[in-house]
Protein backbone atom coordinates (compact mmCIF):
# COMPACT_ATOMS: atom_id res chain seq x y z
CA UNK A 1 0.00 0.00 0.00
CA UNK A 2 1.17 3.35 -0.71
CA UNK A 3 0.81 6.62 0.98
CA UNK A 4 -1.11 9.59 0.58
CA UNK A 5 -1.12 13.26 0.98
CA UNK A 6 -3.93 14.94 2.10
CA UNK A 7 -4.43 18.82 3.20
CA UNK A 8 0.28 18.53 2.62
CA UNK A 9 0.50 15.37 5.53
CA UNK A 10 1.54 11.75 4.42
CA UNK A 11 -1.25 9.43 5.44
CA UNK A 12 -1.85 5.55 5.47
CA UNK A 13 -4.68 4.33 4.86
CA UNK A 14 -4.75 0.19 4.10
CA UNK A 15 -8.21 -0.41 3.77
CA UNK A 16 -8.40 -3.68 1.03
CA UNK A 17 -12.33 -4.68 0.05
CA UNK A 18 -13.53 -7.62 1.55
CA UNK A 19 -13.56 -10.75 -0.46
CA UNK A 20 -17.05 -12.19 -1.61
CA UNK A 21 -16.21 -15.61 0.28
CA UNK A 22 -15.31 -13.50 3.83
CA UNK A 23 -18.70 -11.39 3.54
CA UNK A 24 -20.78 -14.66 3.51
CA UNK A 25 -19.55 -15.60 6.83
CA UNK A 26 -21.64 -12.99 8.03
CA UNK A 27 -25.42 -12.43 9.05
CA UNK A 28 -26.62 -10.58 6.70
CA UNK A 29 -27.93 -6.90 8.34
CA UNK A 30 -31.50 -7.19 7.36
CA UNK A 31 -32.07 -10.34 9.27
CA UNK A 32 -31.02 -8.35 12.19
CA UNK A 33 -32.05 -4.64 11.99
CA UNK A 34 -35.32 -2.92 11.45
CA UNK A 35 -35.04 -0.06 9.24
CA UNK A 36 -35.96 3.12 10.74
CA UNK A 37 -37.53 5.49 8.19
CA UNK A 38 -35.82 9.10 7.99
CA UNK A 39 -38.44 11.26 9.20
CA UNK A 40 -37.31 8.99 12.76
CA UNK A 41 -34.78 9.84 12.43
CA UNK A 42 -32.91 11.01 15.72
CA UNK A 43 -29.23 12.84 16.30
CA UNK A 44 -27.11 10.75 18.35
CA UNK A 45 -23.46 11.08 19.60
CA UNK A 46 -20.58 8.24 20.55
CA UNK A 47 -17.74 10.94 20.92
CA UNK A 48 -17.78 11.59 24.39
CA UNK A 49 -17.27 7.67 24.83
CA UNK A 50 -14.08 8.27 23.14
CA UNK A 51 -11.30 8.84 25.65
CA UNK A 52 -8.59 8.75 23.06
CA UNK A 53 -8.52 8.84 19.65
CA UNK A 54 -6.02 6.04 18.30
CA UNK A 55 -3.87 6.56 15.24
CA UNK A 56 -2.37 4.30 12.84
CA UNK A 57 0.47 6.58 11.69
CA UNK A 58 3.18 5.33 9.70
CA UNK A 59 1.18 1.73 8.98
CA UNK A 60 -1.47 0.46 7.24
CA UNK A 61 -3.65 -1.17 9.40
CA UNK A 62 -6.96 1.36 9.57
CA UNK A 63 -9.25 -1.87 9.26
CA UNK A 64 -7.80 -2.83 12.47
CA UNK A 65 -7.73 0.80 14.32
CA UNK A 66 -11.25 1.34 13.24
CA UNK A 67 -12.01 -2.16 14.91
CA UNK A 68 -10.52 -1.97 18.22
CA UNK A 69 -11.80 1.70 18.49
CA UNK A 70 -15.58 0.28 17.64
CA UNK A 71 -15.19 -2.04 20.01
CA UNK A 72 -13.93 0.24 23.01
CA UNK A 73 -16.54 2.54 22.80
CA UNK A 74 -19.52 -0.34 22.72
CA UNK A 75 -17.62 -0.87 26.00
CA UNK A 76 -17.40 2.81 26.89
CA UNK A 77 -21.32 3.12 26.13
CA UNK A 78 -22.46 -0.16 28.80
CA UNK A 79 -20.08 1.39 31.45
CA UNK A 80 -17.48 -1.09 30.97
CA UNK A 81 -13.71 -0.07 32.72
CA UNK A 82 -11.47 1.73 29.90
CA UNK A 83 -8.86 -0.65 28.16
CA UNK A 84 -7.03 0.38 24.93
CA UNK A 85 -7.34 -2.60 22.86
CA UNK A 86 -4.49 -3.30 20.61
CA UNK A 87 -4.63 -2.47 16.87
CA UNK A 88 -1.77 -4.87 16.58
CA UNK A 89 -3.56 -8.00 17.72
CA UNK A 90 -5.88 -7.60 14.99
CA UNK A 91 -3.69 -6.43 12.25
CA UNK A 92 -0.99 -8.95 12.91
CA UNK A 93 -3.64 -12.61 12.19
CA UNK A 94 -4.96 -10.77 8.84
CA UNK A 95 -2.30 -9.04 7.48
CA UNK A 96 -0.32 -11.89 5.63
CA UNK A 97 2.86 -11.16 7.27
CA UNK A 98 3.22 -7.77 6.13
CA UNK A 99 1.96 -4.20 6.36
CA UNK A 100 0.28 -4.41 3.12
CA UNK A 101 -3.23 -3.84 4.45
CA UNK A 102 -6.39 -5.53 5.00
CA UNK A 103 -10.52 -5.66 4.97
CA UNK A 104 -12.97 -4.95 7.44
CA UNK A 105 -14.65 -8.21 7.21
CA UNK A 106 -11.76 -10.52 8.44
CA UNK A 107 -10.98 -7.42 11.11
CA UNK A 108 -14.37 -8.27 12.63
CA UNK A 109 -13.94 -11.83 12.85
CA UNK A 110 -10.69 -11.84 14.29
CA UNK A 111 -12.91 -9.93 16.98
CA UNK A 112 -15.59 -11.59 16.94
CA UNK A 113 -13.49 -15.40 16.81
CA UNK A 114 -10.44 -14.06 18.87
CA UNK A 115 -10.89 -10.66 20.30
CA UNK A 116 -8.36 -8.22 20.88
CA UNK A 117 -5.83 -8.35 23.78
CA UNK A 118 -4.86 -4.87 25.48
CA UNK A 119 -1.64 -2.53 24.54
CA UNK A 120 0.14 -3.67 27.90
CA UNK A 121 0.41 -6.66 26.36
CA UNK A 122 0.82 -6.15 22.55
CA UNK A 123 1.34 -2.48 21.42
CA UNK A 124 -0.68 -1.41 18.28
CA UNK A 125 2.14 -1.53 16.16
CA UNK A 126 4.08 -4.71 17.38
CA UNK A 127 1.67 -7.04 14.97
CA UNK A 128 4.22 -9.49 14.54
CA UNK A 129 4.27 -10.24 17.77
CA UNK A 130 0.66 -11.43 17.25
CA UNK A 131 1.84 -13.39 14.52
CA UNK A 132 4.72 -15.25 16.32
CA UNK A 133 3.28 -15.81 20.33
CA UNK A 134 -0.23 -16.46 20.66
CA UNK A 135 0.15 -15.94 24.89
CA UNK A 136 -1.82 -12.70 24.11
CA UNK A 137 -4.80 -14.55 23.18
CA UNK A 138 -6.33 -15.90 26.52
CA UNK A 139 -6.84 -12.28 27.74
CA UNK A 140 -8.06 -11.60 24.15
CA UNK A 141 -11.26 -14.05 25.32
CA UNK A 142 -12.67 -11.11 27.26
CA UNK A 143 -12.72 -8.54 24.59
CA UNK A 144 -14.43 -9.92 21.71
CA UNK A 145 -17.47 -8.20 19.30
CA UNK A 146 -20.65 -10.08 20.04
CA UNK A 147 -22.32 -9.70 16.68
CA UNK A 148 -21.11 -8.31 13.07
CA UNK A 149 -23.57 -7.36 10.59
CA UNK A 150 -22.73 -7.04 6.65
CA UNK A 151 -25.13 -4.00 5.58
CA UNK A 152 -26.64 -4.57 1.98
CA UNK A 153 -27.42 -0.51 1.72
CA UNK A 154 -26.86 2.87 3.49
CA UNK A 155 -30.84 2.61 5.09
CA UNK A 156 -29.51 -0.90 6.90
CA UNK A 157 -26.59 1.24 8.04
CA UNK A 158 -28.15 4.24 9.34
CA UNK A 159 -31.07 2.29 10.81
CA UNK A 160 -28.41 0.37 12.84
CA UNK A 161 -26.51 3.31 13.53
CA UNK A 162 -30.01 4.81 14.83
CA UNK A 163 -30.40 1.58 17.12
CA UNK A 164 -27.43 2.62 18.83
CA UNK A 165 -24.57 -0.14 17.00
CA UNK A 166 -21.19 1.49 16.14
CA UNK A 167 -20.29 0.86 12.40
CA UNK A 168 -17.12 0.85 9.94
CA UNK A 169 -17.04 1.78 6.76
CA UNK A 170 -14.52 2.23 3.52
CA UNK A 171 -13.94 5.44 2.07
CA UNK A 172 -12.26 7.29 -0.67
CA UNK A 173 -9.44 8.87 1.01
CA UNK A 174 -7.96 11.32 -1.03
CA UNK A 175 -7.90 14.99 -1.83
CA UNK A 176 -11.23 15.44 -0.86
CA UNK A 177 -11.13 13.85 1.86
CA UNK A 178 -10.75 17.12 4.45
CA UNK A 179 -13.61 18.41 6.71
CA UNK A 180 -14.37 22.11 7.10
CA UNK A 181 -13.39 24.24 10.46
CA UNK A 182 -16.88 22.66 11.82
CA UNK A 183 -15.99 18.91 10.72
CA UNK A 184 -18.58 18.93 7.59
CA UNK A 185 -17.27 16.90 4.71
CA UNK A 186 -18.10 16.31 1.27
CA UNK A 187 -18.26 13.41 -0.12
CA UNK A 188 -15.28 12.34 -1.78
CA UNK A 189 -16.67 9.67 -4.23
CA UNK A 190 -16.69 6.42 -5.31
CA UNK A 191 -13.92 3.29 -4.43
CA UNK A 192 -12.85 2.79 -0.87
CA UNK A 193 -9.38 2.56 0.51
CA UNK A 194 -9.41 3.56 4.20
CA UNK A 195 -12.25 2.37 7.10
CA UNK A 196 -13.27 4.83 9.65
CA UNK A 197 -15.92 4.06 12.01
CA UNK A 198 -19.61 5.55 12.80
CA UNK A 199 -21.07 6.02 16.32
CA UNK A 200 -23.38 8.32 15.81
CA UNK A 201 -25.26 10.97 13.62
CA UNK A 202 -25.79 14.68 12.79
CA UNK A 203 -28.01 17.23 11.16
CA UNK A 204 -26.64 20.46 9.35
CA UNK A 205 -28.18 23.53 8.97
CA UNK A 206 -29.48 22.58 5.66
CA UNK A 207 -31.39 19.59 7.49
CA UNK A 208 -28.23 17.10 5.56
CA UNK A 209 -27.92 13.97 7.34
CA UNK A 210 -24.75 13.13 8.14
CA UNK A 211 -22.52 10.41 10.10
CA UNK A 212 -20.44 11.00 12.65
CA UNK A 213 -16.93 9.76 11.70
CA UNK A 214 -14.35 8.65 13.74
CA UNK A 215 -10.70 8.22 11.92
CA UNK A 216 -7.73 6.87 12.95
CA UNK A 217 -5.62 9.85 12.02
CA UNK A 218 -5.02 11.47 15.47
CA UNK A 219 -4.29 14.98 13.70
CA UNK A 220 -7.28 15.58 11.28
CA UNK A 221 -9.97 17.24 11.34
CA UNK A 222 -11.99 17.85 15.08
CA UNK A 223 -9.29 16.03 16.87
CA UNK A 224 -9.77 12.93 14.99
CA UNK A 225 -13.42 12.99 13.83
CA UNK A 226 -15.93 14.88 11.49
CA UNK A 227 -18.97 14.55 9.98
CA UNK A 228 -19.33 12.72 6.29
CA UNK A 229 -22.74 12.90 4.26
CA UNK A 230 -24.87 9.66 4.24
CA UNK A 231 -25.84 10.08 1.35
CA UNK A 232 -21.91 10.00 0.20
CA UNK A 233 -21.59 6.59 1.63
CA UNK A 234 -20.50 3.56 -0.35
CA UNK A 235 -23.07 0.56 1.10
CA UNK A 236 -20.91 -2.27 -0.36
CA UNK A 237 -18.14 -1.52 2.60
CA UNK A 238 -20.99 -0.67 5.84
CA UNK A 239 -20.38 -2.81 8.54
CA UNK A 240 -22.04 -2.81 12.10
CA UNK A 241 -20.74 -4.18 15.34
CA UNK A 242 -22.51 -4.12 18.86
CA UNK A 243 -21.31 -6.00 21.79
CA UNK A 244 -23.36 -7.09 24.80
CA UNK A 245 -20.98 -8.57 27.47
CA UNK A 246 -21.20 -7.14 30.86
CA UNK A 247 -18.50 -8.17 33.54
């Protein structure tokens, strides 16, 4: 994978699409989610579950970033104790021995099969590690996704969004890719090559819909997060996560 540069900084992005063979091990959204019409629509929020914003710098491993930070703030939002759940345990099993990217579908069911061990065990950027020992993944068994969902269109998405699951999603990063001083983004068209995450959603002036993003570039935008369009979305790359484990 090669870098970008976007608003004059290098970024990584990593984000491969998920092969048709990897989707089908997944519940398909619409057995799962009732879709909530847009006049229910309702504004929600997941960033002040967010008590740091992770970044991949220097690596290509947003699949696994966007994960790990999914999954910490489903903890965050049942009142679970904070852990920062490595990126690295994740990126390391799907990677194929190199930093050469990966999809959000085998991301997920690493989680969901595995889980994710914490960085005072494996740091976010010490995947090999995962690759090599696997004494990471006994405490890995207590933070594991409950439930991934493969959305077949943006109303799936927004509906689960709306029923209070956290989501990733593929986008185009690339020139356009830049919020405004308020975090509003354009979208910036088709093909995906980074995932971000959704926890929650937003209303402009205008009465625009949009999602609230969460990136794993510490330095962009609101402190790490903005707002992209829903109706900019790309539903072939909409995933949805929730986890229900209380300890």
């Amino acid at each position: 994978m090669e870098s970008i540069i976007i608003d004059g900084v290098e970024r990584y992005c990593g984000l491969l699409e998920t092969p048709s063979d990897v989707k089908k091990l997944f519940a398909p959204a619409s057995e799962k989610i009732k879709l909530i019409p847009e006049s229910d629509w309702k504004e929600i929020s997941g960033i002040h579950f967010i008590a740091k914003i992770l970044d991949q710098d220097g690596q290509n491993s947003c699949t696994a970033f966007s994960a790990v930070q999914s999954l910490m703030i489903c903890r965050a939002r049942q009142g679970l104790p904070y852990v920062e759940l490595s990126a690295g345990s994740v990126y390391g099993p799907i990677n194929g021995g190199r930093d050469a990217g990966s999809n959000i579908g085998e991301a997920l069911r690493q989680l969901q099969n595995v889980g994710a061990c914490t960085t005072a065990t494996l740091g976010h950027f010490d995947w090999r590690g995962a690759r090599s020992s696997s004494a990471w993944k006994e405490e890995a068994k207590s933070y594991r996704v409950d439930e991934a969902v493969l959305c077949g269109s943006i109303e799936e998405y927004v509906s689960g969004l709306q029923l209070g699951w956290c989501g990733n999603f593929g986008v185009a990063a690339n020139s356009r890719f830049s919020p405004d001083s308020e975090g509003w983004m354009k979208g910036s068209g088709s093909g995906v090559n980074h995932s971000v995450l959704a926890c929650g959603m937003k209303k402009n002036s205008k009465g625009q819909w949009f999602v609230e993003l969460v990136n794993s570039w510490g330095n962009w935008g609101l402190g790490g997060y903005a707002y992209y369009p829903v109706d900019g979305l790309a539903d072939y790359e909409c995933w949805l996560i929730r986890n229900t484990i209380v300890e």
